[in-house]
Protein backbone atom coordinates (compact mmCIF):
# COMPACT_ATOMS: atom_id res chain seq x y z
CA UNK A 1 133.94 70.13 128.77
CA UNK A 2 130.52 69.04 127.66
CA UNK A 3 129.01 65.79 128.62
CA UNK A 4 129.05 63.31 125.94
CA UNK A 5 125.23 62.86 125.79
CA UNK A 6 125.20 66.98 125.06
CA UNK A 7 127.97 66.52 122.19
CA UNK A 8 125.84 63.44 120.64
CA UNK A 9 123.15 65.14 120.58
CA UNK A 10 124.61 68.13 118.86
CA UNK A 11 126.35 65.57 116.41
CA UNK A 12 122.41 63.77 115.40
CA UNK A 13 121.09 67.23 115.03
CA UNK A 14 123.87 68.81 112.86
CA UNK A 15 123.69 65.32 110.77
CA UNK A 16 120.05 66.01 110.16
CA UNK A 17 120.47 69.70 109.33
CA UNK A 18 122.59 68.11 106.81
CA UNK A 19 120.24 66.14 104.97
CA UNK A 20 117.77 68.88 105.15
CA UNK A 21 120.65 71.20 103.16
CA UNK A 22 121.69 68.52 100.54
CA UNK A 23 117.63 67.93 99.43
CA UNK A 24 117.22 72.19 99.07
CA UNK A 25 120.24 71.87 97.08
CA UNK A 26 119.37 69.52 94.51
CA UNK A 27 115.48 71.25 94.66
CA UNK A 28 117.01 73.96 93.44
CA UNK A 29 119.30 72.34 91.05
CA UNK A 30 116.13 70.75 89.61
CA UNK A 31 114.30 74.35 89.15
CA UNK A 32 117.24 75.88 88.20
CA UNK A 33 117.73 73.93 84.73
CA UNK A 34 113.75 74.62 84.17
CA UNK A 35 114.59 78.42 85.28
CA UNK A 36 117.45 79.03 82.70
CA UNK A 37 116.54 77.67 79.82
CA UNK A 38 113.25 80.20 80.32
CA UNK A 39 115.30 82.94 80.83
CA UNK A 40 117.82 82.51 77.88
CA UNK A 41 115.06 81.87 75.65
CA UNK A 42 113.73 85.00 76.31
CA UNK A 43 116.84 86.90 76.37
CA UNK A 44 116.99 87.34 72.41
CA UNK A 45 113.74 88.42 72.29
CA UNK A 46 113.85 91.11 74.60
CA UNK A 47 116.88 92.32 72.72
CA UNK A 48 115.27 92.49 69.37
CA UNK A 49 112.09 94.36 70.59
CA UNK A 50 114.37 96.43 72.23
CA UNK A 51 116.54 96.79 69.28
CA UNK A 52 113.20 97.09 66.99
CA UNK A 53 112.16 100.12 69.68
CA UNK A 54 115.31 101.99 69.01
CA UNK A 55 114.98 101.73 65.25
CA UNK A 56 111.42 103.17 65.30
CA UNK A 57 111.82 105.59 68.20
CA UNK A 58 115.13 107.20 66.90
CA UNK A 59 113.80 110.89 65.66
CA UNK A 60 110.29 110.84 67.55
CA UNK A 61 109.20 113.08 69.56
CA UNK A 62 107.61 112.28 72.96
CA UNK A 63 104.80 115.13 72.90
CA UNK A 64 102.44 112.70 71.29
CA UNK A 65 103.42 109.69 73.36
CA UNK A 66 102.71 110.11 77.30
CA UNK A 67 104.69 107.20 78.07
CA UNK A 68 107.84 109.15 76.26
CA UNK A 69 108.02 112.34 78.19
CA UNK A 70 110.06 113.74 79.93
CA UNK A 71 109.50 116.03 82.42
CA UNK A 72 111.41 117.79 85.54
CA UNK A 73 111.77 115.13 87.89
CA UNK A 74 110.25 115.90 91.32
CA UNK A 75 108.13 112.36 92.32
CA UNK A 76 110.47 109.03 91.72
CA UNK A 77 109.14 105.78 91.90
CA UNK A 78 111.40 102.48 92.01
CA UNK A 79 110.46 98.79 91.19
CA UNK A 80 111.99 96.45 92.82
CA UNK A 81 112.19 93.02 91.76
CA UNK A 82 113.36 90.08 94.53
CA UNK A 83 112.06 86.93 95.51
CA UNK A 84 109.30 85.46 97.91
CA UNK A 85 111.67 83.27 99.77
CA UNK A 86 114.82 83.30 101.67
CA UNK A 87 117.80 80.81 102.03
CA UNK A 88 119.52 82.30 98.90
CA UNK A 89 122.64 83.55 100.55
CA UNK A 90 123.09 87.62 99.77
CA UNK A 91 120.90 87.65 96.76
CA UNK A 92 118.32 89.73 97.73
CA UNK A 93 119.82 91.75 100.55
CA UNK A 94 122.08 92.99 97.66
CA UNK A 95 118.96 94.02 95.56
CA UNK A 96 117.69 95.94 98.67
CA UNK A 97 121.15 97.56 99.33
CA UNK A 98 120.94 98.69 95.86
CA UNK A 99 117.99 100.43 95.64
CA UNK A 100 117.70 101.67 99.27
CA UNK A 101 121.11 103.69 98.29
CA UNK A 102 118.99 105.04 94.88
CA UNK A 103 116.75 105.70 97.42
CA UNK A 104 119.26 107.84 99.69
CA UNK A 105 120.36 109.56 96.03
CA UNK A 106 116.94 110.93 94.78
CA UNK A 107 115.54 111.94 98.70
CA UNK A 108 119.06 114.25 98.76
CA UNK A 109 118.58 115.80 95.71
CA UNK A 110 115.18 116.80 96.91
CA UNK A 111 112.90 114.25 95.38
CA UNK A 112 109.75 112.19 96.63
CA UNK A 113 110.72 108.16 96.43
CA UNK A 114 108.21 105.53 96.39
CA UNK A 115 108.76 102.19 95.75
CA UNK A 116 106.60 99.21 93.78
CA UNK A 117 107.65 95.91 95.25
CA UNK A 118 107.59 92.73 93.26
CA UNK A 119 108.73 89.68 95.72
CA UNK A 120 107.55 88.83 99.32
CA UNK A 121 111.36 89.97 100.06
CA UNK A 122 111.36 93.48 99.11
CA UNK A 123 108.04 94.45 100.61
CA UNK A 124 109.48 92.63 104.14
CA UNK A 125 112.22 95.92 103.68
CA UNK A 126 110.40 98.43 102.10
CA UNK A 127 107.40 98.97 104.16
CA UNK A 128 109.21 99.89 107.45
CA UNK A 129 109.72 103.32 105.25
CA UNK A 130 106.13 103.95 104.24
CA UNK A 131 106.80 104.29 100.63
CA UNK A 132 105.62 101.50 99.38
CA UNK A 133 103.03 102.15 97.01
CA UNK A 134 101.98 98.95 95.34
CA UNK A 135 103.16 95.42 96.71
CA UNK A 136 103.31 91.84 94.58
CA UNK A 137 103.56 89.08 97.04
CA UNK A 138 104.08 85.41 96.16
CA UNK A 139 103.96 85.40 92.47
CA UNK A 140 108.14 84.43 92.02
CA UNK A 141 107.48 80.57 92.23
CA UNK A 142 104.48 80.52 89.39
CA UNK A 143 104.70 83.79 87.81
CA UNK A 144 103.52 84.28 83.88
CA UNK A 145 103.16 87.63 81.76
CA UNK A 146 100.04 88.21 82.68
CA UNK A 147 101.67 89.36 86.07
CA UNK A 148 103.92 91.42 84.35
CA UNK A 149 101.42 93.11 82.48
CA UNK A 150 99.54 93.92 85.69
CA UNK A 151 102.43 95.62 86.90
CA UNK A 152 102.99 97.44 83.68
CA UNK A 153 99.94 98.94 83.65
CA UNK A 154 100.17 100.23 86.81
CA UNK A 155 103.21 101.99 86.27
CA UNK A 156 102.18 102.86 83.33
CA UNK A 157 98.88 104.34 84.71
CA UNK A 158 100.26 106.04 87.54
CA UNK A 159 103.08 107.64 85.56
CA UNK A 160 100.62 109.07 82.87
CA UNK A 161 98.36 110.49 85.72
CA UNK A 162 101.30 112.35 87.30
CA UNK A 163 101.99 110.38 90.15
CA UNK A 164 105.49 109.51 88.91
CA UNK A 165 108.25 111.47 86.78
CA UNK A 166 110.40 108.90 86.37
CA UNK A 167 110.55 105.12 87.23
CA UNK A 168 113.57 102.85 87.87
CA UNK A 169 113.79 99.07 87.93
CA UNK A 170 115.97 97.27 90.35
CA UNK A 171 116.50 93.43 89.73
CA UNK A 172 119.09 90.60 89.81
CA UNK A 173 120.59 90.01 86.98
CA UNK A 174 121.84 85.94 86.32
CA UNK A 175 125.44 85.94 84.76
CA UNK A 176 125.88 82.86 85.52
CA UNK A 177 125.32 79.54 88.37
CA UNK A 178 127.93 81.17 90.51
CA UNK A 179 127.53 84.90 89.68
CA UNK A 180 124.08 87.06 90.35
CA UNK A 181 124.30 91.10 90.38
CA UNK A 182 121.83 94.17 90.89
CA UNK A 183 121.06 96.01 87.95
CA UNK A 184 119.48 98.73 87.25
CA UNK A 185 117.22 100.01 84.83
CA UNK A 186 115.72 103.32 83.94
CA UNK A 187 111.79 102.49 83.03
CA UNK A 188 110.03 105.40 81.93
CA UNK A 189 109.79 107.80 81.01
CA UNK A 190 111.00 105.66 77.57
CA UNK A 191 113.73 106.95 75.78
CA UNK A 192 115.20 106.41 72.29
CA UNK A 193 118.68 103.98 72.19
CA UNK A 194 121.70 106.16 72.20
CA UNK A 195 125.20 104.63 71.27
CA UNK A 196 128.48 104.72 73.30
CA UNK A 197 128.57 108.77 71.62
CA UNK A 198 124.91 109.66 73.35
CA UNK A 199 123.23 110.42 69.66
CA UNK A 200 120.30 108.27 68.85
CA UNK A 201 120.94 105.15 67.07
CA UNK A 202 119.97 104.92 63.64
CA UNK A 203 120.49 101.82 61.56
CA UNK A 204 121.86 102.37 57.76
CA UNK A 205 119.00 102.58 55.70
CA UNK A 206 119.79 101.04 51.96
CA UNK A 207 116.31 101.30 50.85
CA UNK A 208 112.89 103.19 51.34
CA UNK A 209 110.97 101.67 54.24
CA UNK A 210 107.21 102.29 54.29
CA UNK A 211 105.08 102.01 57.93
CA UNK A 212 101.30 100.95 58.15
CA UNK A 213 100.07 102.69 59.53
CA UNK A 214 102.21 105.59 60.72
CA UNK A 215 105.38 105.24 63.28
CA UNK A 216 103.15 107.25 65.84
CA UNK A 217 100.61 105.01 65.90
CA UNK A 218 102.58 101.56 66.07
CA UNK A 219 104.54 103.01 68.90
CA UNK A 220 101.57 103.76 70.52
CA UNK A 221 100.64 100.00 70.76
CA UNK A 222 104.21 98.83 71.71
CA UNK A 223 105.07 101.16 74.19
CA UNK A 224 102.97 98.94 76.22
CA UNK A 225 104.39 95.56 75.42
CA UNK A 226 108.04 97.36 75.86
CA UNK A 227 107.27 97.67 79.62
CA UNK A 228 105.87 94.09 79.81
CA UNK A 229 108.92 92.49 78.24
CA UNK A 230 110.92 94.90 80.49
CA UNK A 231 109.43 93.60 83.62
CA UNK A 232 108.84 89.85 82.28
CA UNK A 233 112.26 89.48 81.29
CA UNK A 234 113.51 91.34 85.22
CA UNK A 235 111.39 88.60 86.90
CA UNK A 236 113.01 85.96 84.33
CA UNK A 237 116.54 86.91 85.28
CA UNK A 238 115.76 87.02 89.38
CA UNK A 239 113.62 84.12 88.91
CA UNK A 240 117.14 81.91 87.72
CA UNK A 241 119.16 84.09 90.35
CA UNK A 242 116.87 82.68 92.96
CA UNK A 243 117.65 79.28 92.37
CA UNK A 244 121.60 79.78 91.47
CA UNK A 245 122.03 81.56 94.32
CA UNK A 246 120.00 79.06 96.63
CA UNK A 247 121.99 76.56 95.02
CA UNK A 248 125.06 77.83 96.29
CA UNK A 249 124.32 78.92 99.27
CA UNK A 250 123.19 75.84 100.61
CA UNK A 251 126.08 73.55 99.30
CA UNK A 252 127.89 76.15 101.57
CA UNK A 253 125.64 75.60 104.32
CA UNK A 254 125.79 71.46 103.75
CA UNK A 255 129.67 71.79 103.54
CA UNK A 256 129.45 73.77 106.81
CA UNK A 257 127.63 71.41 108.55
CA UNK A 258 130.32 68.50 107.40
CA UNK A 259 133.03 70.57 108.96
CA UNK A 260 131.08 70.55 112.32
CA UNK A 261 130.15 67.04 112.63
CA UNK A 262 134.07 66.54 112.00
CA UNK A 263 134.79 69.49 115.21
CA UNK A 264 131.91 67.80 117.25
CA UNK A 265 133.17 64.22 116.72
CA UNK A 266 136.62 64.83 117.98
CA UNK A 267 134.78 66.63 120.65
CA UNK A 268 132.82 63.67 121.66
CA UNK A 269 136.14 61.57 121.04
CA UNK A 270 138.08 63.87 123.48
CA UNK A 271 135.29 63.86 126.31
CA UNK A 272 135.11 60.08 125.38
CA UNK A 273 138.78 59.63 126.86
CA UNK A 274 138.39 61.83 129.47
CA UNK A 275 135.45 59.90 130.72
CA UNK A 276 137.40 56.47 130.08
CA UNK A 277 140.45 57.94 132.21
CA UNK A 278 138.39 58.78 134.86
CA UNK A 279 136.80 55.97 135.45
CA UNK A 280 140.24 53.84 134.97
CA UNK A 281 142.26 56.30 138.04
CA UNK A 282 138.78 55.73 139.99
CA UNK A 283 139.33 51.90 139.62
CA UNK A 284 143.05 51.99 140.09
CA UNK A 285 142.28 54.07 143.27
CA UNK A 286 139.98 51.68 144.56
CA UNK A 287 142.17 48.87 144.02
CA UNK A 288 145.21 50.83 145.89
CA UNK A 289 142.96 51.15 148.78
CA UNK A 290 142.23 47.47 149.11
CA UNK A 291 145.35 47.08 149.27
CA UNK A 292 146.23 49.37 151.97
């Protein structure tokens, strides 16, 4: 059994551990609220641009439109969306897990991989396998659309020059305080919204609609800002994930550390007797041998 000054030791440190738990947990309680309400606010926007894409997209060609094409898939590339820091439970490892296995897919159907890493996280993983191509470190915590269109244009640039065939976007998606998921997401080439029956969605038309200027040219402008809100809106939803999931895990790890203090302290009681009952049969010992 462990000596008493080793137990209450243990005890102080676990105590402090504690502490250190219960402030990350209402840190990212405090972000999280801040977090959310960004994301949600942004949620019905991204659905109405996307909604507004499929209504102007449905019956175009991609010829014209480089970021539309679609071509026989031999070079892959896969965004990956996490965040900079740890202590979120299995938040990110799930991301990872993910699109590691979409890796494993595309390599066995004979197709290069490479990946674009956005979060310190990812690009901790991904660059034992040499494919990473392009890395975003530490831009989770303050990140703005600017960032997002920096990695848009990349894509963008590198799937117009060839380098890519077809892009993928792997992120967490927040369903709610206590629920985070992987998601993915097929990036480009873009393609025009199909319903449940895979025909292109067309909204009923009850009168003429005129464009200035032409469809061609207005897609040409938000094909861009499609992929920004695309990627804005992925590091929205980790962004909240982050914090949920950090959340959680360390009320876990704080109620954890409440159930050891309680196995420590009857620890300490137990070797607390034992010492007391030793020193009681060494005095009743001595006395017997006065006696004798």
């Amino acid at each position: 059994m462990p000596g008493l000054k080793d137990v209450k030791t243990k005890i102080t440190g676990v105590k402090k551990t504690s502490q250190i738990t219960k402030a990350m947990n209402m840190v990212a309680s405090a972000k999280l609220r801040g977090a959310q309400e960004k994301m949600e606010s942004f949620r019905p926007y991204t659905a109405k641009f996307t909604a507004a894409m499929g209504n102007l997209s449905g019956g175009m060609e991609g010829g014209n439109l480089p970021l539309m094409e679609a071509r026989d898939i031999s070079n892959v590339e896969i965004v990956v969306v996490t965040s900079d820091r740890g202590l979120c439970g299995s938040f990110n490892s799930a991301i990872i897990t993910m699109a590691e296995k979409l890796m494993l897919k595309y390599q066995s159907e004979g197709k290069d991989v490479s990946f674009v890493c956005v979060g310190k996280k990812a690009f901790q993983y991904f660059r034992k396998t040499g494919k990473v191509r392009k890395s975003y470190n530490d831009i989770m915590g303050t990140f703005q659309m600017f960032n997002a269109r920096e990695i848009s244009q990349d894509l963008a640039a590198n799937f117009i020059s060839g380098g890519s065939d077809h892009v993928d976007l792997v992120y967490g998606k927040f369903h709610s305080v206590a629920s985070q998921k992987p998601e993915r997401e097929e990036l480009l080439p873009i393609k025009p919204i199909t319903d449940s029956e895979g025909s292109t969605q067309k909204t009923e038309i009850t009168g003429a609609y005129t464009y200035e200027p032409e469809p061609g040219e207005i897609m040409e402008v938000l094909l861009p800002l499609y992929l920004n809100v695309q990627i804005y809106h992925a590091m929205l939803e980790v962004g909240a994930s982050e914090h949920a999931a950090r959340m959680t895990a360390m009320d876990n790890a704080t109620n954890a550390c409440k159930d050891m203090i309680d196995q420590l302290t009857l620890l300490y009681n137990k070797a607390r007797q034992s010492a007391i009952t030793g020193d009681l049969m060494d005095i009743v010992g001595g006395a017997e041998a006065l006696k004798g």
